[in-house]
PDB file of N, CA and C in Angstrom:
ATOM      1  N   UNK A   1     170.826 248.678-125.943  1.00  0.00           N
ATOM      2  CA  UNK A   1     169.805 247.678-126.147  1.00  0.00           C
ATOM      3  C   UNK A   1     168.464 248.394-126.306  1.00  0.00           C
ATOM      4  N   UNK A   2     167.476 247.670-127.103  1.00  0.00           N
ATOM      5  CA  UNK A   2     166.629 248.124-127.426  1.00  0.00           C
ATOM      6  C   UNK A   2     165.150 247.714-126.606  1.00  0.00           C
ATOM      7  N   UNK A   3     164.270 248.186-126.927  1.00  0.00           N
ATOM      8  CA  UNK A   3     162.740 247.255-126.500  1.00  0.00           C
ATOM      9  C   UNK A   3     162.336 246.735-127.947  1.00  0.00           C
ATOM     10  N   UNK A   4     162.108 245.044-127.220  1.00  0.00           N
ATOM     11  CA  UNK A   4     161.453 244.488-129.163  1.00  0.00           C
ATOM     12  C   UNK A   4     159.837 244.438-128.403  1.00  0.00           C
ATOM     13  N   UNK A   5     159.029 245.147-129.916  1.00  0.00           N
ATOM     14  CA  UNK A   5     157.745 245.168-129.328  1.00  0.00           C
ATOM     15  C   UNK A   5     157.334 244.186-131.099  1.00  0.00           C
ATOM     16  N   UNK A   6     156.565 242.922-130.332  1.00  0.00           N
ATOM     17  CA  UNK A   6     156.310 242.057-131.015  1.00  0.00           C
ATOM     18  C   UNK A   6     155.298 242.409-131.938  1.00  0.00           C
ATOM     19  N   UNK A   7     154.302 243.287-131.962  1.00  0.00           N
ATOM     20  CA  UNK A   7     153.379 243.286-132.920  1.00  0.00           C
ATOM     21  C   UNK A   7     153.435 244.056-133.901  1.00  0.00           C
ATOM     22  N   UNK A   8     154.905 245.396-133.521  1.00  0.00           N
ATOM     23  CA  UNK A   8     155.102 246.333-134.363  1.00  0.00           C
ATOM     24  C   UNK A   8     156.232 245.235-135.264  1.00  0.00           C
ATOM     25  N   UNK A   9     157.281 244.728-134.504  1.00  0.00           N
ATOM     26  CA  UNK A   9     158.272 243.821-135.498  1.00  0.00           C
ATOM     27  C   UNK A   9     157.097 242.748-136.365  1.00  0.00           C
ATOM     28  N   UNK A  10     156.237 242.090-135.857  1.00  0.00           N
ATOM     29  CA  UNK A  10     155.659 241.439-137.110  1.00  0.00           C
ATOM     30  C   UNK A  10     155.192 241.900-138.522  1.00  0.00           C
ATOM     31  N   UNK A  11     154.507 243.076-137.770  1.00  0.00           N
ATOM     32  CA  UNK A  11     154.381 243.917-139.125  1.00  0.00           C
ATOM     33  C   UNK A  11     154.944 244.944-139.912  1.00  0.00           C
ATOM     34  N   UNK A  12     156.159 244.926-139.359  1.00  0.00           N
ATOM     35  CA  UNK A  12     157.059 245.509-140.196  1.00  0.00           C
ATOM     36  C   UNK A  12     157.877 244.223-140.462  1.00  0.00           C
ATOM     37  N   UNK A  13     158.072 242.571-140.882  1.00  0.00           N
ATOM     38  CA  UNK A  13     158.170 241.391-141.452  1.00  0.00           C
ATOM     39  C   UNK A  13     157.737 241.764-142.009  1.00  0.00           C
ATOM     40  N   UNK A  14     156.543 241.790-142.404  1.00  0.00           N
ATOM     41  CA  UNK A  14     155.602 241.364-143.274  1.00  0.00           C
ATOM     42  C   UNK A  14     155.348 242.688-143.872  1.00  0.00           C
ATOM     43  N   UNK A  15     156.054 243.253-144.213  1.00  0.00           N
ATOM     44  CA  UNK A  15     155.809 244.655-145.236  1.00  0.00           C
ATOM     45  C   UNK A  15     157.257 244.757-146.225  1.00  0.00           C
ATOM     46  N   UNK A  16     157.208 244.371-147.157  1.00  0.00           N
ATOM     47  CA  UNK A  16     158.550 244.132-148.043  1.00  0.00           C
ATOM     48  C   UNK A  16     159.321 245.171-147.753  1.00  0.00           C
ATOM     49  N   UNK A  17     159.076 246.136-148.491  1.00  0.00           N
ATOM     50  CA  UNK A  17     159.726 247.839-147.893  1.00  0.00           C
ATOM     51  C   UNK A  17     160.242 247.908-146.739  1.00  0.00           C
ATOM     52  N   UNK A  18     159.721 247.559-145.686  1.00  0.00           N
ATOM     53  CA  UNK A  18     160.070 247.299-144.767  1.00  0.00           C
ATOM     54  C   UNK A  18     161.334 246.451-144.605  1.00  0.00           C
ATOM     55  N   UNK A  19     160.842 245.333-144.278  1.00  0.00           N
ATOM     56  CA  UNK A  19     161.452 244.007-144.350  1.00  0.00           C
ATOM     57  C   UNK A  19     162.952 243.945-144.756  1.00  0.00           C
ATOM     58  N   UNK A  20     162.870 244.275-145.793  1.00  0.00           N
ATOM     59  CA  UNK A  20     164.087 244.464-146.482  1.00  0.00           C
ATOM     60  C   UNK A  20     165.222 245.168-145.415  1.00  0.00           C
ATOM     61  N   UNK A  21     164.767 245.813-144.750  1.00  0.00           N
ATOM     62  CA  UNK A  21     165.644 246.934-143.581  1.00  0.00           C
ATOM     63  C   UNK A  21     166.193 246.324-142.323  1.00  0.00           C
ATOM     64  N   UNK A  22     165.303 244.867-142.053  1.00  0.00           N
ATOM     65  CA  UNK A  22     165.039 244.062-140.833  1.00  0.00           C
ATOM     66  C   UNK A  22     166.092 242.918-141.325  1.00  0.00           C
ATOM     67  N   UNK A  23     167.180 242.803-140.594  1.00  0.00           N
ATOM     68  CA  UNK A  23     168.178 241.646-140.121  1.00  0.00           C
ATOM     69  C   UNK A  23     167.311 240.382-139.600  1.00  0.00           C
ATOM     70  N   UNK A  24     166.418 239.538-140.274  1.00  0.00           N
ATOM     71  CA  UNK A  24     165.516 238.719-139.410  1.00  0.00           C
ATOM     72  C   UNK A  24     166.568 237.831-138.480  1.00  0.00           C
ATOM     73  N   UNK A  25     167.481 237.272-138.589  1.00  0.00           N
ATOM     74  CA  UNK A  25     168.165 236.108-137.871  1.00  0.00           C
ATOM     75  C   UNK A  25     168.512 237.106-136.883  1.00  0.00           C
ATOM     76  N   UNK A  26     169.513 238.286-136.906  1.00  0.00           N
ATOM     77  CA  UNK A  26     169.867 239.186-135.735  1.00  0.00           C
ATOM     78  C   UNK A  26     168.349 239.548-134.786  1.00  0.00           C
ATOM     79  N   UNK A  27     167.330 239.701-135.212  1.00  0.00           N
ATOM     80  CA  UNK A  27     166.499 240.290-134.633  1.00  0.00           C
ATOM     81  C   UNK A  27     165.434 239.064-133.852  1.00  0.00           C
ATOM     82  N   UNK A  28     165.729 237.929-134.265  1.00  0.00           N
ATOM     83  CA  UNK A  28     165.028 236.711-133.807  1.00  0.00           C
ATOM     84  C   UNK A  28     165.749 236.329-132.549  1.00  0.00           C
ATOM     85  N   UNK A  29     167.055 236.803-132.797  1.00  0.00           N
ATOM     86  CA  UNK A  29     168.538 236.320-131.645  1.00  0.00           C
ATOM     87  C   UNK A  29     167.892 237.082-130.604  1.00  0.00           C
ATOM     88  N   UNK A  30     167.622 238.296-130.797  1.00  0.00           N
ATOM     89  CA  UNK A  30     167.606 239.181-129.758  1.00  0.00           C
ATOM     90  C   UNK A  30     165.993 239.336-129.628  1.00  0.00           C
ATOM     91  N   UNK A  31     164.495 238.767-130.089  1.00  0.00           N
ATOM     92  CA  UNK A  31     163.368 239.169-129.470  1.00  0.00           C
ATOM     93  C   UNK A  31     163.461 238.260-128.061  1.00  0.00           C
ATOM     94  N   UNK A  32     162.786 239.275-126.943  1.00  0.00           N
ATOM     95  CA  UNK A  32     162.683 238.508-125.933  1.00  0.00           C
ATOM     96  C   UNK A  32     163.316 239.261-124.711  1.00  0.00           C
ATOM     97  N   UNK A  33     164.157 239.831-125.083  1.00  0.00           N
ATOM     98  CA  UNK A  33     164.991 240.587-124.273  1.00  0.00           C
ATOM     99  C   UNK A  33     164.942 242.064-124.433  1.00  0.00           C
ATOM    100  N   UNK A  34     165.545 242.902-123.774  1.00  0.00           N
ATOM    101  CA  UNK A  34     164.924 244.207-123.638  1.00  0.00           C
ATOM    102  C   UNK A  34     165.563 245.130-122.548  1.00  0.00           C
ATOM    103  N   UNK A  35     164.543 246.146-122.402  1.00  0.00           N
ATOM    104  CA  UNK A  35     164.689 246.966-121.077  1.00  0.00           C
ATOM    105  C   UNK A  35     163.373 247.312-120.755  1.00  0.00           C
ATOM    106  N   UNK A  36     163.169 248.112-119.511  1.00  0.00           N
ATOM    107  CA  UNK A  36     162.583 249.048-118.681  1.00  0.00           C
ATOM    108  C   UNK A  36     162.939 250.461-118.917  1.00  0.00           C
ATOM    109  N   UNK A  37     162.570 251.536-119.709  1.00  0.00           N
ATOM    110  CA  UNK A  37     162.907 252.490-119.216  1.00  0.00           C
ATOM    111  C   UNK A  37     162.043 253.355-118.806  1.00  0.00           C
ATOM    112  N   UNK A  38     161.579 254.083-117.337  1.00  0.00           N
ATOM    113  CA  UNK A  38     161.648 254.864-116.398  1.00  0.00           C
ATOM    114  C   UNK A  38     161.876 256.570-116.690  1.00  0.00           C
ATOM    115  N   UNK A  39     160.700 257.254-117.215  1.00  0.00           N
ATOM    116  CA  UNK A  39     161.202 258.637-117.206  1.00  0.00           C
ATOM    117  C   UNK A  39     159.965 259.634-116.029  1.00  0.00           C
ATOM    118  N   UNK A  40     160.880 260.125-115.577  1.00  0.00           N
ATOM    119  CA  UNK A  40     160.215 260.833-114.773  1.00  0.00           C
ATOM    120  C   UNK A  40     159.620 261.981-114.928  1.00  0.00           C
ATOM    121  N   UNK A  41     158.082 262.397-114.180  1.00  0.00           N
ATOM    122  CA  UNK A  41     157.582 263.888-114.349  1.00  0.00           C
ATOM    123  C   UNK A  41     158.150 264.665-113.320  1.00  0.00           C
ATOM    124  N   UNK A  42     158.986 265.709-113.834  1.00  0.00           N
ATOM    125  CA  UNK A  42     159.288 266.369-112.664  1.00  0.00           C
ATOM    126  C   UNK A  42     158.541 267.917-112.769  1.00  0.00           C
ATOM    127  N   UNK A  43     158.089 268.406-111.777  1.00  0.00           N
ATOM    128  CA  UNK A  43     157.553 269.692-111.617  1.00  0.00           C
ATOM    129  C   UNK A  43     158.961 270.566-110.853  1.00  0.00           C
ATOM    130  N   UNK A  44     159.157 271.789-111.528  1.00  0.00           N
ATOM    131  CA  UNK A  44     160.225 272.884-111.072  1.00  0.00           C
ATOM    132  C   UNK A  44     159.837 273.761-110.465  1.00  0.00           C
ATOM    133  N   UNK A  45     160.064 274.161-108.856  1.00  0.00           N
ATOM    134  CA  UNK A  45     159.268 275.599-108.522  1.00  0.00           C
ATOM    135  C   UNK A  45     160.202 276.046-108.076  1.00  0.00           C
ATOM    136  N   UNK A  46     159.844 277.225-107.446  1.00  0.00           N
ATOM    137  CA  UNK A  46     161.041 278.270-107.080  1.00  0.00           C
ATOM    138  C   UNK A  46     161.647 277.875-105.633  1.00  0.00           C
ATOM    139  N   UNK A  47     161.036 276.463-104.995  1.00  0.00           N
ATOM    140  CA  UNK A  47     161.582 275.875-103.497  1.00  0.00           C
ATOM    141  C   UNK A  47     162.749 274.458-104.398  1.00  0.00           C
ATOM    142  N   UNK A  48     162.180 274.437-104.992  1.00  0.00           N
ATOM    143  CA  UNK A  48     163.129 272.769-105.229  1.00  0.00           C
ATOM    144  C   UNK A  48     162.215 272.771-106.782  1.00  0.00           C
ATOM    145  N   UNK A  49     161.977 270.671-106.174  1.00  0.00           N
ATOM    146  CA  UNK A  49     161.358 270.570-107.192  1.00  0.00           C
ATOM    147  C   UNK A  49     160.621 269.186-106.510  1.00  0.00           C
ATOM    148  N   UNK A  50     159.506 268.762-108.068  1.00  0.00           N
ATOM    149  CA  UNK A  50     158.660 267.449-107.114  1.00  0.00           C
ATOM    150  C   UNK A  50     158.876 266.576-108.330  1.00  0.00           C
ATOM    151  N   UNK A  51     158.944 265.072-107.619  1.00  0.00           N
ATOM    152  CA  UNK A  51     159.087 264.118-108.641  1.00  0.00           C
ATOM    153  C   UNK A  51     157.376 263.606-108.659  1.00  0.00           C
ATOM    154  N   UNK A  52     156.631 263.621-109.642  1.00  0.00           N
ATOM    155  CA  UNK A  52     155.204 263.657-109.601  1.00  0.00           C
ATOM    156  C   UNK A  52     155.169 261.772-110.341  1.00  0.00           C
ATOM    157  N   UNK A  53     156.236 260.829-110.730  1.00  0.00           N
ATOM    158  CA  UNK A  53     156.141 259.948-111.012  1.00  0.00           C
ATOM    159  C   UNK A  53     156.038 258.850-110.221  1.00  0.00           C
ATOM    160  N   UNK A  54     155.018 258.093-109.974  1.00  0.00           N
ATOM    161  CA  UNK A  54     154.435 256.832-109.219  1.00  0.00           C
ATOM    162  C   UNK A  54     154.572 255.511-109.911  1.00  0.00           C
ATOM    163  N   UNK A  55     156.003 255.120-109.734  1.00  0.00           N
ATOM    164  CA  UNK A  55     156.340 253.862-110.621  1.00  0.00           C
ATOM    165  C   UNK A  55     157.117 252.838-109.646  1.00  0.00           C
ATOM    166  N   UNK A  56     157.149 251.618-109.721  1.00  0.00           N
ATOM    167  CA  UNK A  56     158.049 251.190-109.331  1.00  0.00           C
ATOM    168  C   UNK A  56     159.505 250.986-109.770  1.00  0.00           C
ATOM    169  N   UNK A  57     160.188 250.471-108.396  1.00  0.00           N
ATOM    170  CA  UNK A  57     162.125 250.672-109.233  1.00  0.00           C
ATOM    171  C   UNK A  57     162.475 249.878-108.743  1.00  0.00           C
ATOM    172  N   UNK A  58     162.623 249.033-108.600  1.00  0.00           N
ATOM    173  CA  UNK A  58     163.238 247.173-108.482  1.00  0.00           C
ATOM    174  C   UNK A  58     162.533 246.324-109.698  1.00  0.00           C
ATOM    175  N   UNK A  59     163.333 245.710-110.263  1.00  0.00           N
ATOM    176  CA  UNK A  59     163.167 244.565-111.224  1.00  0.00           C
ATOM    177  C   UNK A  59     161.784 243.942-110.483  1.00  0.00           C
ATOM    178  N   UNK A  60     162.073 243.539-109.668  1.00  0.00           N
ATOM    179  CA  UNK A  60     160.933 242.411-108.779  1.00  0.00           C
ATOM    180  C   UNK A  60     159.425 243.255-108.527  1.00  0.00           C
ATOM    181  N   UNK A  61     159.670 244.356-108.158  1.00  0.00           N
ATOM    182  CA  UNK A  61     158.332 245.408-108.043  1.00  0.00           C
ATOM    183  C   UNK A  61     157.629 245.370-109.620  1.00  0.00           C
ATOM    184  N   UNK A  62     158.405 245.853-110.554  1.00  0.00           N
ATOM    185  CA  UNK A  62     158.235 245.975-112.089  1.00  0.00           C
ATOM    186  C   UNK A  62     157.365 245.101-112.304  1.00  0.00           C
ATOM    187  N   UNK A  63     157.952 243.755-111.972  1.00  0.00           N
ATOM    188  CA  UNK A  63     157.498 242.702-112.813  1.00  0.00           C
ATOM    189  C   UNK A  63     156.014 242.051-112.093  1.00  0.00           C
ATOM    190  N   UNK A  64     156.394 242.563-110.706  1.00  0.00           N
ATOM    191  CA  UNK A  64     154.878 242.406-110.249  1.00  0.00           C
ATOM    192  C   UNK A  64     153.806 243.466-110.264  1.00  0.00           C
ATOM    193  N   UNK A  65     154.436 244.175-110.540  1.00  0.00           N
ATOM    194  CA  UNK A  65     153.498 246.026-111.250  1.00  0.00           C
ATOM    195  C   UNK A  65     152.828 245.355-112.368  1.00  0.00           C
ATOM    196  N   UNK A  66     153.290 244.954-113.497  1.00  0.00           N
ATOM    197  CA  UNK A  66     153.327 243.984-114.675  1.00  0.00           C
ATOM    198  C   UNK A  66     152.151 243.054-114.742  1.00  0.00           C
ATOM    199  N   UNK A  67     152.465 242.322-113.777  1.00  0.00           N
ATOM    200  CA  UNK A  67     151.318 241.146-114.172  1.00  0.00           C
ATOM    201  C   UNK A  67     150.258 241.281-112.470  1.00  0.00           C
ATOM    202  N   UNK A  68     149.935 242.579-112.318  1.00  0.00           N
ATOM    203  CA  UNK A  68     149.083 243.048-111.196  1.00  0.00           C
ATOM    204  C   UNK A  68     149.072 242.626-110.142  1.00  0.00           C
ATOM    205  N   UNK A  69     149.916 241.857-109.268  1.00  0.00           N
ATOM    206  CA  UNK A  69     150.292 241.428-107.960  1.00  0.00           C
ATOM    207  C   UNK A  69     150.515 242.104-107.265  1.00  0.00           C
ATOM    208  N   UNK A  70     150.988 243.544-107.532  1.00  0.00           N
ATOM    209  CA  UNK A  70     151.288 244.204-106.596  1.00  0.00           C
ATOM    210  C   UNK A  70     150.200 245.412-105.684  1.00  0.00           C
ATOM    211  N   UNK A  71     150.244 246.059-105.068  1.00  0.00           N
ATOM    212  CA  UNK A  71     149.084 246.665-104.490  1.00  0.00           C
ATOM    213  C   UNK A  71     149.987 247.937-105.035  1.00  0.00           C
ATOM    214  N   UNK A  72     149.601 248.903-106.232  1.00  0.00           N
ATOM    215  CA  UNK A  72     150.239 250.039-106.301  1.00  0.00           C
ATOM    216  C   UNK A  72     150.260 251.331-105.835  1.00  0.00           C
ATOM    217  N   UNK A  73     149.536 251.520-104.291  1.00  0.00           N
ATOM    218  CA  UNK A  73     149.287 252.666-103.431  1.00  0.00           C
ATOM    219  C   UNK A  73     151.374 252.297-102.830  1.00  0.00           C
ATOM    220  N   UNK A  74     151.903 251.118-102.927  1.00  0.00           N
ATOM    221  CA  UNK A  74     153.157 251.218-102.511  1.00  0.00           C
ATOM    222  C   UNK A  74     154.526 251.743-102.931  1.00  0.00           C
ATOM    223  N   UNK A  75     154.227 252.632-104.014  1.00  0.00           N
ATOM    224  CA  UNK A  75     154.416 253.630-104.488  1.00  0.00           C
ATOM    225  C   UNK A  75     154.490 254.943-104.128  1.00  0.00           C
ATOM    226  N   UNK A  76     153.923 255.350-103.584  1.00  0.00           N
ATOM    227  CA  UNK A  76     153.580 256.458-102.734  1.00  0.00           C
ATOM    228  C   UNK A  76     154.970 257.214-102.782  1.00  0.00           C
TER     229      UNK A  76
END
């Protein structure tokens, strides 16, 4: 599954060249839906290593990361 990002799919509609490449009914089925994906910074030293990424990882954290509800020092 993919991420549909709405402003890049409109304007690639609306570019014939384009367009032409775009399944509109398949791709109308599926705007709306999606993923999260999560990549991490990792630093390598000669003890281990450090995960230097401050994100949340529950659906429910995400989505309140998202629309700023959450206090993001809870991350830590």
């Amino acid at each position: 599954m993919g991420v549909f990002m709405d402003p890049l799919l409109d304007e690639a509609l609306a570019n014939p060249e384009m367009a032409k490449f775009i399944n509109k009914d398949q791709l109308d089925r599926l705007r709306g839906t999606g993923e999260v994906r999560i990549e991490d910074d990792v630093l390598i030293t000669e003890d281990g290593c450090v995960n230097g990424t401050r994100v949340p990882r529950t659906v429910q954290k995400i989505e309140d990361w998202i629309v700023r509800v959450d206090d993001d020092s809870k991350y830590d």
